[in-house]
Protein backbone atom coordinates (compact mmCIF):
# COMPACT_ATOMS: atom_id res chain seq x y z
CA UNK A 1 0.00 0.00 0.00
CA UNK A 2 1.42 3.71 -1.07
CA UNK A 3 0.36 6.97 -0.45
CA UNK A 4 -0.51 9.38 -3.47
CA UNK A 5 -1.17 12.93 -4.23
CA UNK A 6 -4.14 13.25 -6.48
CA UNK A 7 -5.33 16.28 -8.64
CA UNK A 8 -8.14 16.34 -9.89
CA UNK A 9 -9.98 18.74 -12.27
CA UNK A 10 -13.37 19.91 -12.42
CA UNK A 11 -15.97 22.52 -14.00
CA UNK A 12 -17.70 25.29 -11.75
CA UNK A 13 -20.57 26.93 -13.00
CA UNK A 14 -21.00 30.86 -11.86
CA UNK A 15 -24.05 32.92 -12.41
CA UNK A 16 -23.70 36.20 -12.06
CA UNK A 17 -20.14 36.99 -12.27
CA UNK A 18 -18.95 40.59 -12.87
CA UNK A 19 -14.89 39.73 -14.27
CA UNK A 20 -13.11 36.45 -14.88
CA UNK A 21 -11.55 37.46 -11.42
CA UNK A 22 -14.68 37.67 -9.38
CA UNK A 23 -15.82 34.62 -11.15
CA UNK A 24 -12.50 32.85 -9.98
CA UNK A 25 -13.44 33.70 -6.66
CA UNK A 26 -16.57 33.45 -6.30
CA UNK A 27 -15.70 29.35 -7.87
CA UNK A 28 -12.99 28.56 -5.13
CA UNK A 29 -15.09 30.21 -2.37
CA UNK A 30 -18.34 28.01 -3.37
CA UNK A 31 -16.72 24.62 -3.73
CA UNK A 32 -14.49 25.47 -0.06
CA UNK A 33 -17.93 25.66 1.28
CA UNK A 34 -19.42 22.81 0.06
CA UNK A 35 -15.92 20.54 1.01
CA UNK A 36 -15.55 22.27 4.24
CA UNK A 37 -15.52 21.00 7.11
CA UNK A 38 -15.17 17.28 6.79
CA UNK A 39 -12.71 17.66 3.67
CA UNK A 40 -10.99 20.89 4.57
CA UNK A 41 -7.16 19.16 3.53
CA UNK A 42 -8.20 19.66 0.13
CA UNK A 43 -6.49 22.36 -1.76
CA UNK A 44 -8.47 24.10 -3.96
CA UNK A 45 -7.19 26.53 -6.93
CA UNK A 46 -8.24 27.69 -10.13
CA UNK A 47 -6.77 25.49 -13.46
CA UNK A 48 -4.63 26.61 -16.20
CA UNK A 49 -5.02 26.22 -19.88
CA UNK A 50 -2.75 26.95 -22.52
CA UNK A 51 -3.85 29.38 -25.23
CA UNK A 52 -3.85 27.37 -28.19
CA UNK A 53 -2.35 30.86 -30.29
CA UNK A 54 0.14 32.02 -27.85
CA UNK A 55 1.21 28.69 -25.92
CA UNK A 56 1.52 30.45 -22.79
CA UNK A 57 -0.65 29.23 -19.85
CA UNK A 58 -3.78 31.54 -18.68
CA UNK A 59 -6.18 31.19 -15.85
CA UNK A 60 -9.27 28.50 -16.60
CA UNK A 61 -12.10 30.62 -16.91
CA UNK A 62 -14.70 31.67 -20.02
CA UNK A 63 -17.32 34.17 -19.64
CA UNK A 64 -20.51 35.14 -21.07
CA UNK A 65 -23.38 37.53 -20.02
CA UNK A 66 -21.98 37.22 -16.42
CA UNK A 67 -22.02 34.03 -16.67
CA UNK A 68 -18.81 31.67 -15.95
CA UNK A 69 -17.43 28.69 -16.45
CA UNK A 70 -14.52 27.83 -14.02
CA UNK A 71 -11.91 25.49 -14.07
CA UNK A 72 -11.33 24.12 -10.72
CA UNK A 73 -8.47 21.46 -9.11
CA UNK A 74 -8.93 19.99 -6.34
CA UNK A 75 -5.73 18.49 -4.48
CA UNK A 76 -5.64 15.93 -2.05
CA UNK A 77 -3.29 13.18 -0.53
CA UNK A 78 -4.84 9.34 -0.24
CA UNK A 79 -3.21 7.17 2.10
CA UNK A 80 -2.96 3.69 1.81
CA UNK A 81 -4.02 3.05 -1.65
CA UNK A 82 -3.40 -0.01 -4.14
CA UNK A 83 -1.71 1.94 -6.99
CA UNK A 84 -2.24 4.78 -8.87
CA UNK A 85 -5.45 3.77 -10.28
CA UNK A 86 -6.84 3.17 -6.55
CA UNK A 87 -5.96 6.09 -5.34
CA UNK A 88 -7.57 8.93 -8.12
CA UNK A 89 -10.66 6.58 -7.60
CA UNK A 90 -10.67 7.12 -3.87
CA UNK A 91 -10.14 10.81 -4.71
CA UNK A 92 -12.83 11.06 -6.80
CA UNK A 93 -15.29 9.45 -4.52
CA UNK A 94 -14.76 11.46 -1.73
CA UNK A 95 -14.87 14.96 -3.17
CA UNK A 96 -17.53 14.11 -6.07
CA UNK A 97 -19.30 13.09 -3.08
CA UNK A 98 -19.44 16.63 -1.59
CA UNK A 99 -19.46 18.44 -4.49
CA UNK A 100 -22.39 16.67 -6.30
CA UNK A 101 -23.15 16.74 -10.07
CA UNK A 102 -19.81 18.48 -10.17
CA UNK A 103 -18.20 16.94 -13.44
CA UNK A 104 -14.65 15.75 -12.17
CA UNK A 105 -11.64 13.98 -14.11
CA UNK A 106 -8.23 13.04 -12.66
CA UNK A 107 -5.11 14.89 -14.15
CA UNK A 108 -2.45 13.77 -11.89
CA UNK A 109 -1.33 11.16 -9.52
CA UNK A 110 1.90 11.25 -7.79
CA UNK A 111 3.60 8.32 -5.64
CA UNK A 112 4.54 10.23 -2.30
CA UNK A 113 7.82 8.87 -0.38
């Protein structure tokens, strides 16, 4: 049994957002609530892309009619799990399970030492 690091990525929908900043916000502040208390060791930020002109790596966010999409990871350590596999699995059950129809995909998993 190993310990992992998992990172997973999901999509945040904001109504009424003012700026891609405030709907950044607004994102990480919502899904802390929901994940908070019980689940408060996950680390939440906001994704990156890469601009498919430029290459260079921007903040995962589209607006529209103050209306956002965010794109959310979610970071999280899982003790004791079979393999790599195992362990985004575990990840995904226990913050999908907080964060409800939340559409969530594993980017990442790390073998800790």
């Amino acid at each position: 049994m190993s310990n992992y690091l998992v990172v997973l990525e999901g999509g945040w929908y904001v109504k009424n957002a003012r700026s891609p900043e405030d709907a950044m916000n607004i994102a990480v502040a919502e899904a802390g609530k929901r994940l908070n208390p019980e689940l408060d060791y996950v680390e939440i930020s906001v994704g990156k892309t890469t601009c498919p002109y430029c290459g260079r790596e921007i903040d995962s966010v589209f607006t529209v009619a103050n209306v956002a999409l965010v794109g959310l990871e979610f970071q999280m350590k899982v003790f004791n799990a079979n393999n790599e596999l195992h362990a985004g699995k575990i990840a995904k059950v226990n913050i999908g399970k907080k964060l409800g129809d939340t559409p969530l995909r594993v980017v990442e998993v790390e073998e800790l030492e």
